[in-house]
C-alpha atoms as a PDB file:
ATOM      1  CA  UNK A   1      17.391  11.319  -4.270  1.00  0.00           C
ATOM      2  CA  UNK A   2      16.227  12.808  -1.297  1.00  0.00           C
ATOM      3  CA  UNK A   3      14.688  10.776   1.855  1.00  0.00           C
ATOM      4  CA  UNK A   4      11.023   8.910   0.600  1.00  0.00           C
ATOM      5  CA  UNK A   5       8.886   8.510   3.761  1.00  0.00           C
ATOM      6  CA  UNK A   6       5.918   5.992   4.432  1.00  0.00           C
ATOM      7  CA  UNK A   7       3.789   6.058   7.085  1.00  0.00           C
ATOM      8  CA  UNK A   8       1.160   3.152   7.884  1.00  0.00           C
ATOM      9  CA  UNK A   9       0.690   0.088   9.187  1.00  0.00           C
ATOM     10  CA  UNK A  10       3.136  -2.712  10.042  1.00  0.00           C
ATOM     11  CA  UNK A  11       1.240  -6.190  10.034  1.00  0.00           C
ATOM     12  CA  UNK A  12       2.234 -10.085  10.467  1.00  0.00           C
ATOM     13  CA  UNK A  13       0.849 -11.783   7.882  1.00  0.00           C
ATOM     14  CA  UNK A  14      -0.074 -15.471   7.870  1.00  0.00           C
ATOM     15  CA  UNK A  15      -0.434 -16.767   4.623  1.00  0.00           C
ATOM     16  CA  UNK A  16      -2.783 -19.572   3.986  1.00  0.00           C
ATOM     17  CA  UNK A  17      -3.789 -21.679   0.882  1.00  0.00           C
ATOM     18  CA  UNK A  18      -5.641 -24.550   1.354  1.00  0.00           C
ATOM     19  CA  UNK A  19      -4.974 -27.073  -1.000  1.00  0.00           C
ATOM     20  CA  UNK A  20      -8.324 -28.664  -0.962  1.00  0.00           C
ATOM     21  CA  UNK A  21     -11.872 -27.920   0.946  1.00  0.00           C
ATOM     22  CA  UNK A  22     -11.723 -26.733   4.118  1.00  0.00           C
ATOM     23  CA  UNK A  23     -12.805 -29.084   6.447  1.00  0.00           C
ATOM     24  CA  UNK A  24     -14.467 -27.073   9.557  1.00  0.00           C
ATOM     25  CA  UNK A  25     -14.196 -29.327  12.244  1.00  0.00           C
ATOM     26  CA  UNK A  26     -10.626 -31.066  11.277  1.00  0.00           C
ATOM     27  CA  UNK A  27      -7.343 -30.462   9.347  1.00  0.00           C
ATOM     28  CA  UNK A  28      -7.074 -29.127   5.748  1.00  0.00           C
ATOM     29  CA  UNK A  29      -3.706 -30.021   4.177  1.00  0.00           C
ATOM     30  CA  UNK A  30      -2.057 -26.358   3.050  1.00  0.00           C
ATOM     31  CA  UNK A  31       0.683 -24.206   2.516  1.00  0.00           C
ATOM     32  CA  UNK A  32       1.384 -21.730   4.907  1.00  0.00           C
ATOM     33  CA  UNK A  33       3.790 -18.755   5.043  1.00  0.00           C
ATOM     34  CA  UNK A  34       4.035 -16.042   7.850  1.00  0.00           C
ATOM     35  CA  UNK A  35       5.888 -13.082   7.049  1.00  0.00           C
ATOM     36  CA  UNK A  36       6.101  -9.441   7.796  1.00  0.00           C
ATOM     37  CA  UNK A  37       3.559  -7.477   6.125  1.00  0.00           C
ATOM     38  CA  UNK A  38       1.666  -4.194   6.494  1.00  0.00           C
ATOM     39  CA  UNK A  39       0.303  -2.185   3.376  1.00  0.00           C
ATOM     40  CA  UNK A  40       2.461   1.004   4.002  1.00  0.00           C
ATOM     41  CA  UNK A  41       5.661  -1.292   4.835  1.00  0.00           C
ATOM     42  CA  UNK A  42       5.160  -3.628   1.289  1.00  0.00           C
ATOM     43  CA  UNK A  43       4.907  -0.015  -0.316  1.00  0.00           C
ATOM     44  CA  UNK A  44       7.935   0.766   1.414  1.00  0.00           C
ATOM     45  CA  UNK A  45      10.389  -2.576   0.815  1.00  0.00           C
ATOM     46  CA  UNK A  46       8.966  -1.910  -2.915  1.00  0.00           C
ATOM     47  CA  UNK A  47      10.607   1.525  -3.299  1.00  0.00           C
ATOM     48  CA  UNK A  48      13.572   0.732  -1.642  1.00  0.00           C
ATOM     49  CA  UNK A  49      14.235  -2.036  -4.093  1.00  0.00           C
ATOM     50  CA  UNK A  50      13.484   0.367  -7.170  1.00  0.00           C
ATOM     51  CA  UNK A  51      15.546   3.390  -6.155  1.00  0.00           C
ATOM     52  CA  UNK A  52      18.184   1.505  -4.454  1.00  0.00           C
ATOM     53  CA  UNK A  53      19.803   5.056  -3.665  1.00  0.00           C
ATOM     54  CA  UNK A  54      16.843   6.246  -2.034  1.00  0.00           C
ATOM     55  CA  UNK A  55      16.791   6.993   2.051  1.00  0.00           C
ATOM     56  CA  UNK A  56      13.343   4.948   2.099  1.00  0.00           C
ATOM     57  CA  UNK A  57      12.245   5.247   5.939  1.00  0.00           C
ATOM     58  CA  UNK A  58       8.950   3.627   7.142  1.00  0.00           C
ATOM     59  CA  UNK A  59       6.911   5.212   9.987  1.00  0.00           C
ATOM     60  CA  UNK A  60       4.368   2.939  12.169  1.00  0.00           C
ATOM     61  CA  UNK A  61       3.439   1.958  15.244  1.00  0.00           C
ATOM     62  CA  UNK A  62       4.414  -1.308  16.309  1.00  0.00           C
ATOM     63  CA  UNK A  63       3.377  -3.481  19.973  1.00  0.00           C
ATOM     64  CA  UNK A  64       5.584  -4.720  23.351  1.00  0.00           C
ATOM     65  CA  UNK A  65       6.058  -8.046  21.102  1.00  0.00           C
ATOM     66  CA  UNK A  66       8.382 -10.243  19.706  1.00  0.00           C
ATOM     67  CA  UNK A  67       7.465  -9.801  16.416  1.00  0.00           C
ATOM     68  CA  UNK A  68       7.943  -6.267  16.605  1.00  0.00           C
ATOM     69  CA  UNK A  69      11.545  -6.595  16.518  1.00  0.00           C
ATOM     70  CA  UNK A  70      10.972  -9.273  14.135  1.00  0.00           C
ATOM     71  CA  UNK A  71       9.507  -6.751  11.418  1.00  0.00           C
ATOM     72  CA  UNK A  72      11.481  -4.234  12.213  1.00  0.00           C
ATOM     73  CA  UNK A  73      14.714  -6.602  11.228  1.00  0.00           C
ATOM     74  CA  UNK A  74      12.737  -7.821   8.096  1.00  0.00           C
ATOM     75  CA  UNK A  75      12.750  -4.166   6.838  1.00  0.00           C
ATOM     76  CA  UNK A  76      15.728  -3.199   7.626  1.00  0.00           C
ATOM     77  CA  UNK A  77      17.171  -6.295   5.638  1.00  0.00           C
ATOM     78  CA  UNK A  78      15.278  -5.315   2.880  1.00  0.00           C
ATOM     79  CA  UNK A  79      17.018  -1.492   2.565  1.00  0.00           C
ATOM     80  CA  UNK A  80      14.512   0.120   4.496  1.00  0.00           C
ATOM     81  CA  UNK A  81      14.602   2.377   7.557  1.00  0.00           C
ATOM     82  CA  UNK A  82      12.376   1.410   9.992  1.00  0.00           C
ATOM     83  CA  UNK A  83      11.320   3.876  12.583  1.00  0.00           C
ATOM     84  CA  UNK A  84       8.833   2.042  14.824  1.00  0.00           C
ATOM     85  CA  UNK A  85       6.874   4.070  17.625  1.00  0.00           C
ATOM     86  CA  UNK A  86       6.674   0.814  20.187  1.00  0.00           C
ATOM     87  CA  UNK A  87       3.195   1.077  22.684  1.00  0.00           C
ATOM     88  CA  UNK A  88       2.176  -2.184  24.894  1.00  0.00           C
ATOM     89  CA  UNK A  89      -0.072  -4.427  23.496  1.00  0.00           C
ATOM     90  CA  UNK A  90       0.801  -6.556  20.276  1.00  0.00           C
ATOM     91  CA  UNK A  91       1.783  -5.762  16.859  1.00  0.00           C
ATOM     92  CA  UNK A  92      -0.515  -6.043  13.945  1.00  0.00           C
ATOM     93  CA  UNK A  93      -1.819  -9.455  12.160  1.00  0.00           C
ATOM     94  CA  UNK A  94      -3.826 -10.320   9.264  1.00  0.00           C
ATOM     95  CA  UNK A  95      -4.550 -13.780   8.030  1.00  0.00           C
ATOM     96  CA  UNK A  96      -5.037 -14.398   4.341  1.00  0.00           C
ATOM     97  CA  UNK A  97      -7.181 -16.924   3.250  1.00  0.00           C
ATOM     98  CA  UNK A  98      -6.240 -17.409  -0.817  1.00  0.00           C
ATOM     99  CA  UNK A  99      -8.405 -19.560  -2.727  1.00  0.00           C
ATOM    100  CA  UNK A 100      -7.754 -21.239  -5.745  1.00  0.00           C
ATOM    101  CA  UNK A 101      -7.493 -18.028  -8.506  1.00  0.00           C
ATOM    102  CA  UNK A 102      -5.436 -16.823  -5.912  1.00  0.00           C
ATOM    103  CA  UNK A 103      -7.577 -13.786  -4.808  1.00  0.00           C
ATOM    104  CA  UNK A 104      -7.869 -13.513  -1.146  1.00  0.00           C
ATOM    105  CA  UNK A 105      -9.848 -12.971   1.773  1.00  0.00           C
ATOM    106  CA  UNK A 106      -8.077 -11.229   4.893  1.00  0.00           C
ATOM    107  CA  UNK A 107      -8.986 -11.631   8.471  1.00  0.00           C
ATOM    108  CA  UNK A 108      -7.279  -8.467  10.149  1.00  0.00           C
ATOM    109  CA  UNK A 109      -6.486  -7.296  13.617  1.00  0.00           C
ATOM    110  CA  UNK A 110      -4.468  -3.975  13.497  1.00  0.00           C
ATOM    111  CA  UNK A 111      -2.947  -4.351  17.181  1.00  0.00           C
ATOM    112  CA  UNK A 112      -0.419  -0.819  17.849  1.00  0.00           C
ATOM    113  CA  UNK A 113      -1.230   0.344  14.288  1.00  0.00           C
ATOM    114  CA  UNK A 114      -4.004   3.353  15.112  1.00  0.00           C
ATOM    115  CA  UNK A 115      -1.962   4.718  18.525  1.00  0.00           C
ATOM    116  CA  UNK A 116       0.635   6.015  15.994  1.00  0.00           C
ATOM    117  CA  UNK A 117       1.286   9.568  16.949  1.00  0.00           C
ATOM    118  CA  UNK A 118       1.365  12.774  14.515  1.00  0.00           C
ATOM    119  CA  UNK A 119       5.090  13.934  16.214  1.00  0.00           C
ATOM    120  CA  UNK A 120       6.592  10.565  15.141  1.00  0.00           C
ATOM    121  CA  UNK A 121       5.928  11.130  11.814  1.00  0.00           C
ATOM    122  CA  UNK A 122       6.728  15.066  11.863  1.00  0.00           C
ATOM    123  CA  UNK A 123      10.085  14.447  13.269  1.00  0.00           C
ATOM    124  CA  UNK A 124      11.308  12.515  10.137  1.00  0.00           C
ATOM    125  CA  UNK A 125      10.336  15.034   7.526  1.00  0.00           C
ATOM    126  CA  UNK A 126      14.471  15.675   7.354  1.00  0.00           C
ATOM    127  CA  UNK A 127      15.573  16.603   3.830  1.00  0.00           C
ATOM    128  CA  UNK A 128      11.848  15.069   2.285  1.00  0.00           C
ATOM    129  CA  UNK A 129      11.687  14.588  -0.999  1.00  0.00           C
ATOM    130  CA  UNK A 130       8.188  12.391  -1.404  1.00  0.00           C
ATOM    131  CA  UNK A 131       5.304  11.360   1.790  1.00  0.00           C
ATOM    132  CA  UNK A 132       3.225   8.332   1.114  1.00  0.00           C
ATOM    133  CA  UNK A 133       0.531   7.854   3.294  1.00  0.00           C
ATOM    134  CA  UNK A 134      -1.426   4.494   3.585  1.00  0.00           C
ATOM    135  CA  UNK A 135      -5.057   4.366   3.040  1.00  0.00           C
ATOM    136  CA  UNK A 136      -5.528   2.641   6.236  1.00  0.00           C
ATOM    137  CA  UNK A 137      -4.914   5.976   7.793  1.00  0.00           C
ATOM    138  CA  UNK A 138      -7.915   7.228   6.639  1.00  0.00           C
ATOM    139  CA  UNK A 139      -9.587   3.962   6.734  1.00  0.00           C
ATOM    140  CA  UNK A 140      -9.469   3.600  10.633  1.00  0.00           C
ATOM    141  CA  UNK A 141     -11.208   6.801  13.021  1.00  0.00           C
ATOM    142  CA  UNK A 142      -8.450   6.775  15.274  1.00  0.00           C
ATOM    143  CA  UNK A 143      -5.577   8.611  12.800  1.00  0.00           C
ATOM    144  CA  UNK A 144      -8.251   9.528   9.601  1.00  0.00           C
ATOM    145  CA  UNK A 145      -8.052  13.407  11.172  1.00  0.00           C
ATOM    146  CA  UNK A 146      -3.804  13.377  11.141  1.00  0.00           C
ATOM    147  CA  UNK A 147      -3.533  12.432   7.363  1.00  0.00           C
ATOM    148  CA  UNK A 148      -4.160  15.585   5.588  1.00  0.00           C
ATOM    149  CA  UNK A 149      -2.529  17.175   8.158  1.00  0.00           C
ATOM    150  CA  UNK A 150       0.372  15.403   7.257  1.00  0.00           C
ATOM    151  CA  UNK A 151       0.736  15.338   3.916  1.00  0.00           C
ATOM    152  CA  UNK A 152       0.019  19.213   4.053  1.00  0.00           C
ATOM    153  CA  UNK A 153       2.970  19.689   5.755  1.00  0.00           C
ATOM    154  CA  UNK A 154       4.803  17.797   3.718  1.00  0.00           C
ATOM    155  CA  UNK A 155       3.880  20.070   0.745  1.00  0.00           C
ATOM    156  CA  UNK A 156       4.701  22.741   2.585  1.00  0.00           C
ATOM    157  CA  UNK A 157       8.016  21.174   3.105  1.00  0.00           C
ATOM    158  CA  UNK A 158       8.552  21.086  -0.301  1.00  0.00           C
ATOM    159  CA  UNK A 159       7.945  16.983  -0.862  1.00  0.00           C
ATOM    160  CA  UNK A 160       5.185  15.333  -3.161  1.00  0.00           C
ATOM    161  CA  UNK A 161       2.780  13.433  -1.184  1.00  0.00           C
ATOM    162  CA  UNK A 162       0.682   9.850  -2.390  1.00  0.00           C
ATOM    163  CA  UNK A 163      -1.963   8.224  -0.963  1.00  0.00           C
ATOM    164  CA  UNK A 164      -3.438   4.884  -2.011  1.00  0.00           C
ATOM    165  CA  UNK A 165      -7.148   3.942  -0.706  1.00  0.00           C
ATOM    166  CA  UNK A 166      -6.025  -0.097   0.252  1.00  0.00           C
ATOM    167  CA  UNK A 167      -9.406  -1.442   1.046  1.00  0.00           C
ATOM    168  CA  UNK A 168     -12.841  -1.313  -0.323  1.00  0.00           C
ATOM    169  CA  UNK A 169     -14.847  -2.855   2.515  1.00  0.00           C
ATOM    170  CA  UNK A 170     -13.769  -0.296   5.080  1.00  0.00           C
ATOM    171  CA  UNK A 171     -14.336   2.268   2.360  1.00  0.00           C
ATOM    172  CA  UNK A 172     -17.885   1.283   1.655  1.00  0.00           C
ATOM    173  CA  UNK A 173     -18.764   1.139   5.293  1.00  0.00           C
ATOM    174  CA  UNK A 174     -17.003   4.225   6.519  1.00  0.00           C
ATOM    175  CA  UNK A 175     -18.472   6.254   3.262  1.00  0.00           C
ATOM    176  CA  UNK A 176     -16.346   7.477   0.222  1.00  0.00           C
ATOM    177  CA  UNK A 177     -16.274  11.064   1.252  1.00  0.00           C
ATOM    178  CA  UNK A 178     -13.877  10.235   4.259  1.00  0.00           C
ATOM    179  CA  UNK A 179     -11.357  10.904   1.697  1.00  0.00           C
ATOM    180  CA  UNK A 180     -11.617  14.148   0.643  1.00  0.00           C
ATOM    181  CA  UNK A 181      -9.938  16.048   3.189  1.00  0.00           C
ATOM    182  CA  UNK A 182      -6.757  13.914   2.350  1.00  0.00           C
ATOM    183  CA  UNK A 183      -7.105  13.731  -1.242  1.00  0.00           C
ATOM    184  CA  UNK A 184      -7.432  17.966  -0.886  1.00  0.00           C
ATOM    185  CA  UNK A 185      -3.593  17.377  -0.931  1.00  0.00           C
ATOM    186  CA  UNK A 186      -2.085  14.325  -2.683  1.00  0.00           C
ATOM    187  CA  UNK A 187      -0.361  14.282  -5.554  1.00  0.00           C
ATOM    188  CA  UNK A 188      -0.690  10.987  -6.316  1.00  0.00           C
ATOM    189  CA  UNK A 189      -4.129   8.695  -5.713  1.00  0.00           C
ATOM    190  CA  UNK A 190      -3.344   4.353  -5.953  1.00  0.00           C
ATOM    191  CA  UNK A 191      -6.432   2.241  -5.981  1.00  0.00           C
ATOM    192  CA  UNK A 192      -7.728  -0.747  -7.545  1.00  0.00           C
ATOM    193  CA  UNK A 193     -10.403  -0.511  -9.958  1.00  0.00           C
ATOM    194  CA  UNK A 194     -13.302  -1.981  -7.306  1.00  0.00           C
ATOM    195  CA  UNK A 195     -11.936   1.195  -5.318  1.00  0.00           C
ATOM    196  CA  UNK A 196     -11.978   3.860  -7.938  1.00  0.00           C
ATOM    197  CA  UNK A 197     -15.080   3.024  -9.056  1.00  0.00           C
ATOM    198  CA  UNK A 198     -16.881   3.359  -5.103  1.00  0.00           C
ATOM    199  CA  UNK A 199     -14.421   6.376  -4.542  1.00  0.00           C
ATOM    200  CA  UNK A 200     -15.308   8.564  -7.978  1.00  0.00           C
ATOM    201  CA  UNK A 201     -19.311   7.067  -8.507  1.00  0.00           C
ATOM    202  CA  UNK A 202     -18.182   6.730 -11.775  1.00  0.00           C
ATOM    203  CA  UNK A 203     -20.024   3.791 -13.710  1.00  0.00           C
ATOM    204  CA  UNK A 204     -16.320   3.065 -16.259  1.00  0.00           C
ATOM    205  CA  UNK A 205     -12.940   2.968 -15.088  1.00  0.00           C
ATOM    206  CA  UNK A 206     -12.270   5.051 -17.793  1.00  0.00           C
ATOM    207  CA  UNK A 207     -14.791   7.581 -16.247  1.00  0.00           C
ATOM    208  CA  UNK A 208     -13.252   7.025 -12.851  1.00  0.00           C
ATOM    209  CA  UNK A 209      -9.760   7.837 -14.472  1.00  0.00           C
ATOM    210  CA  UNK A 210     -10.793  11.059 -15.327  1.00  0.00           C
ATOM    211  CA  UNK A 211     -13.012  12.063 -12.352  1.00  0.00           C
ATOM    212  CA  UNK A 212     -10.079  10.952  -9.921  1.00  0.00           C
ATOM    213  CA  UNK A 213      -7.298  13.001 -12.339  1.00  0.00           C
ATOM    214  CA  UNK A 214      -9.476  15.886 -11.546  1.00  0.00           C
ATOM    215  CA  UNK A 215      -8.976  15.993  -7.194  1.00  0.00           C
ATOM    216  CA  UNK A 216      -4.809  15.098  -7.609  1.00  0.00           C
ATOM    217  CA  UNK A 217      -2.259  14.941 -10.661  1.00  0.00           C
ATOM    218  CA  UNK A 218      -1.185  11.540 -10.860  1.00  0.00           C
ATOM    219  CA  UNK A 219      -3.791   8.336 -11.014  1.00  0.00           C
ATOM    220  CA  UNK A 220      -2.919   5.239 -11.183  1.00  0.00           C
ATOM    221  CA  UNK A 221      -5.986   1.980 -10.934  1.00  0.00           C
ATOM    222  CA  UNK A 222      -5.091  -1.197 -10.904  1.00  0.00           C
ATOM    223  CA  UNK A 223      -7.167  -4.028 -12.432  1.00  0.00           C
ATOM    224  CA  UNK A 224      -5.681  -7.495 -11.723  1.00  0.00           C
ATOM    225  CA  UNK A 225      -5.469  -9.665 -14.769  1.00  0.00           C
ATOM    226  CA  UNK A 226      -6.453  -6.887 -16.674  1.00  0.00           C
ATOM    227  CA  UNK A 227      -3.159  -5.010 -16.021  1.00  0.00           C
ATOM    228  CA  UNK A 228      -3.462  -1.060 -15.167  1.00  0.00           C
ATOM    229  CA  UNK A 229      -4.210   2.399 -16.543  1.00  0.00           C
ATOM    230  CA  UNK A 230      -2.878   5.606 -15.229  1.00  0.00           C
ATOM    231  CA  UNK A 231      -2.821   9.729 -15.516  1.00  0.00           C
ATOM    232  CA  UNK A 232      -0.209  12.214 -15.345  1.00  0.00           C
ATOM    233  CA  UNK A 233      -2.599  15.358 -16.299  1.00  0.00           C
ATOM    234  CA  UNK A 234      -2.786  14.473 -20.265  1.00  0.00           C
ATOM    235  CA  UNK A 235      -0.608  11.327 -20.412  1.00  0.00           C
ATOM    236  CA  UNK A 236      -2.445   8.153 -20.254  1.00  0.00           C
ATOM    237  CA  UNK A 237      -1.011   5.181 -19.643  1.00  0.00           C
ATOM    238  CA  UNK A 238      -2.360   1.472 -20.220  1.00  0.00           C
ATOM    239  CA  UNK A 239      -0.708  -1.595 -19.294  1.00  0.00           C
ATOM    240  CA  UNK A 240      -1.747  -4.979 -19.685  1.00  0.00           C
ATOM    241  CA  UNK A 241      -0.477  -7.805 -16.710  1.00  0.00           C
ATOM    242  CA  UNK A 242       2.465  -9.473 -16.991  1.00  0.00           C
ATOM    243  CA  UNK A 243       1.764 -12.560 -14.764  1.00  0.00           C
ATOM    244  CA  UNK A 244       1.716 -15.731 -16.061  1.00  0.00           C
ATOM    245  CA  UNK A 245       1.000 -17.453 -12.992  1.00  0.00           C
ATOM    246  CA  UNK A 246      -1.252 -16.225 -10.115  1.00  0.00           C
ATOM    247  CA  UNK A 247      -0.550 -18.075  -7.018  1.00  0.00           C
ATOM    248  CA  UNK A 248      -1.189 -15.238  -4.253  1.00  0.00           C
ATOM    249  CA  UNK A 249      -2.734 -11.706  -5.383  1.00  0.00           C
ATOM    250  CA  UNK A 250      -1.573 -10.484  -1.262  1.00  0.00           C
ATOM    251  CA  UNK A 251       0.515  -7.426  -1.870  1.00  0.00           C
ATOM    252  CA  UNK A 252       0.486  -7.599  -5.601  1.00  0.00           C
ATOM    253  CA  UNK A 253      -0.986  -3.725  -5.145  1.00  0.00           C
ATOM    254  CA  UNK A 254       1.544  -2.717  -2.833  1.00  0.00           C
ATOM    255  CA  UNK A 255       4.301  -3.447  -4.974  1.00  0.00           C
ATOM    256  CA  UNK A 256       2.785  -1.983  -7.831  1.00  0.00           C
ATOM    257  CA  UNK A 257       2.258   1.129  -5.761  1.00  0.00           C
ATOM    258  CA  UNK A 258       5.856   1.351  -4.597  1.00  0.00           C
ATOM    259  CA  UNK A 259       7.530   0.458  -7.965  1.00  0.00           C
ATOM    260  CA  UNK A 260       4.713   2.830  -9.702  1.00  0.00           C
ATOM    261  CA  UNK A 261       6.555   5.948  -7.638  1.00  0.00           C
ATOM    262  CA  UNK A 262       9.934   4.805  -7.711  1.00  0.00           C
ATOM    263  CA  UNK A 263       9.685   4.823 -11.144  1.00  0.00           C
ATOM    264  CA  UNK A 264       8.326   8.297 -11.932  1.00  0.00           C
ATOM    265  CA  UNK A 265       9.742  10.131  -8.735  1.00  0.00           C
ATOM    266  CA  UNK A 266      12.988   9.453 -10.850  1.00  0.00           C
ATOM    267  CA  UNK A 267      11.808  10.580 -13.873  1.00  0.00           C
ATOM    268  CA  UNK A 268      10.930   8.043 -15.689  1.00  0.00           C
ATOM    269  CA  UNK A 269       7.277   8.506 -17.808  1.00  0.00           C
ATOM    270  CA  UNK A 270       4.238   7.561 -16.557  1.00  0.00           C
ATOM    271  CA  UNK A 271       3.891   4.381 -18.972  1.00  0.00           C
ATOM    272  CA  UNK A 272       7.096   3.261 -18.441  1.00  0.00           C
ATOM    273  CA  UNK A 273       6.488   3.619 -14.504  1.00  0.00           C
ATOM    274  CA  UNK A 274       3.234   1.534 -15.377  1.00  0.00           C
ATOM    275  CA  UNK A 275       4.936  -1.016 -17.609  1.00  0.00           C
ATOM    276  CA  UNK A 276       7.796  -1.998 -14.192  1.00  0.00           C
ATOM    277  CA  UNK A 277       4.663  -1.751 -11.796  1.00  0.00           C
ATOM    278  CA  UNK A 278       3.028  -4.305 -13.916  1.00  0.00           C
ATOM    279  CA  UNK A 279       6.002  -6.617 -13.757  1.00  0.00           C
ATOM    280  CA  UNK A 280       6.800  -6.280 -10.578  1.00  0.00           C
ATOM    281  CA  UNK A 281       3.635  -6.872  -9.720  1.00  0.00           C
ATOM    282  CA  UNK A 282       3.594 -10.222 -11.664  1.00  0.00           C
ATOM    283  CA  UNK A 283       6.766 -11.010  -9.829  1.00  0.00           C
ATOM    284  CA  UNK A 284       4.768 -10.566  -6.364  1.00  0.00           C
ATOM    285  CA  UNK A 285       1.547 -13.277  -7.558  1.00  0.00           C
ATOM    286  CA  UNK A 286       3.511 -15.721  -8.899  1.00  0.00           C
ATOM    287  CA  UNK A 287       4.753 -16.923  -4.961  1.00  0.00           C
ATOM    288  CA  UNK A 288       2.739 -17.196  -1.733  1.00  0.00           C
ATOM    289  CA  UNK A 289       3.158 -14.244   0.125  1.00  0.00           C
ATOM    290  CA  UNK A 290       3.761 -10.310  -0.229  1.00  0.00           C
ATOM    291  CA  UNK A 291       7.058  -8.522  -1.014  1.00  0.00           C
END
């Protein structure tokens, strides 16, 4: 297997469950777990634990900080190779609040992550075999014009190229067309079912499947508790979750997303790809924090 690249954002996440009602104007007994995080760099420590063999190399832009260094070691202990493009100012955070079903509400500030430059990327398209390119890319003004720029080089290169759409907020306020110019050349599109729905105006996911397997090759649309469906041109794929417990849904996607293309970048079918995305997934909720 040739070298798997992702490019995005690098965050620090605090984790925080509350273990009864907040109480606004004292303390609120919870658990609480900081660890690296970032969309793009879950993806990443995701595919370098399914294809082991794999040169999986993560691309972002990190701050002047401490806990740049920090993530970068976090990575690297996880079998990934972290190539960090270091500006002043501080590295990214996002605070999850998780509530009792264990879905979550994040409070983000993305630090370095937009001043990532176009070269840094470019330089490590060595020997490519596959480009994933975080939604948050497209998501924020700053590097939205670089992504299809990217990942048609990449095809050029020779590599398949992914994209996943990571948050439907931004999404909704930035409008849904601010992905076309990107999806114009992915082969792969990774969304959640809230997200497929905005980004095709389809009324079904089973619509959306179909209008989303018609801009790229490969869809896959997650749908929490009710497990995942996918495309590979005529193959469909369903999947039903595996988790028994939901304690934390942060990065449940992520993982899903990284295992998901591990999986079938090495051959394996689409449902089977589906089926270890589903239980790795259900590996991911069952703790407090992301991969």
């Amino acid at each position: 297997m040739s070298r798997i690249l992702v490019v995005g954002d690098v965050m620090m996440d605090v984790v925080v469950r509350p273990h009864e009602a907040v109480a606004p104007t004292s303390d609120t007994p919870s658990s609480v777990r900081v660890a690296r995080g970032g969309s793009a760099a879950n993806v990443a420590v995701a595919l370098a634990r399914r294809v082991p063999d794999a040169e999986v190399v993560f691309v972002g832009c990190a701050g002047s900080d401490a806990t740049a260094e920090w993530a970068r070691s976090s990575l690297e202990e996880s079998g990934v190779i972290a190539r960090f493009q270091r500006v002043e100012g501080v590295t990214g955070v996002v605070v999850s609040l998780v509530a009792p079903d264990g879905q979550r509400a994040m409070m983000t500030d993305r630090g370095a992550n937009p001043r990532l430059r176009v070269s840094d990327v470019v330089s490590e398209f060595g020997d490519l075999r596959h480009l994933h390119v975080s939604g948050y890319q497209v998501l924020d003004p700053a590097t939205r014009g670089d992504v299809p720029y990217l990942l048609d080089r990449a095809r050029r290169a020779g590599a398949s190229t992914s994209l996943d759409v990571c948050s439907l907020a931004p999404l909704l306020a930035a409008g849904v067309e601010i992905f076309s110019p990107s999806l114009a050349h992915a082969d792969y599109l990774f969304a959640n079912e809230e997200e497929a729905l905005a980004l095709s105006g389809a009324s079904s996911v089973d619509r959306a499947l179909d209008v989303l397997a018609s801009r790229v090759r490969v869809v896959v649309i997650t749908r929490g508790s009710r497990g995942g469906l996918a495309r590979d041109g005529e193959q469909v794929a369903l999947a039903s979750s595996a988790a028994n417990t939901v304690v934390d849904t942060t990065g449940a996607g992520d993982a899903a997303t990284g295992v998901f293309l591990g999986s079938h970048l090495t051959g394996h079918s689409v449902q089977s790809a589906l089926d270890e995305a589903m239980q790795y997934a259900a590996q991911v909720v069952a703790r407090l924090g992301a991969t």
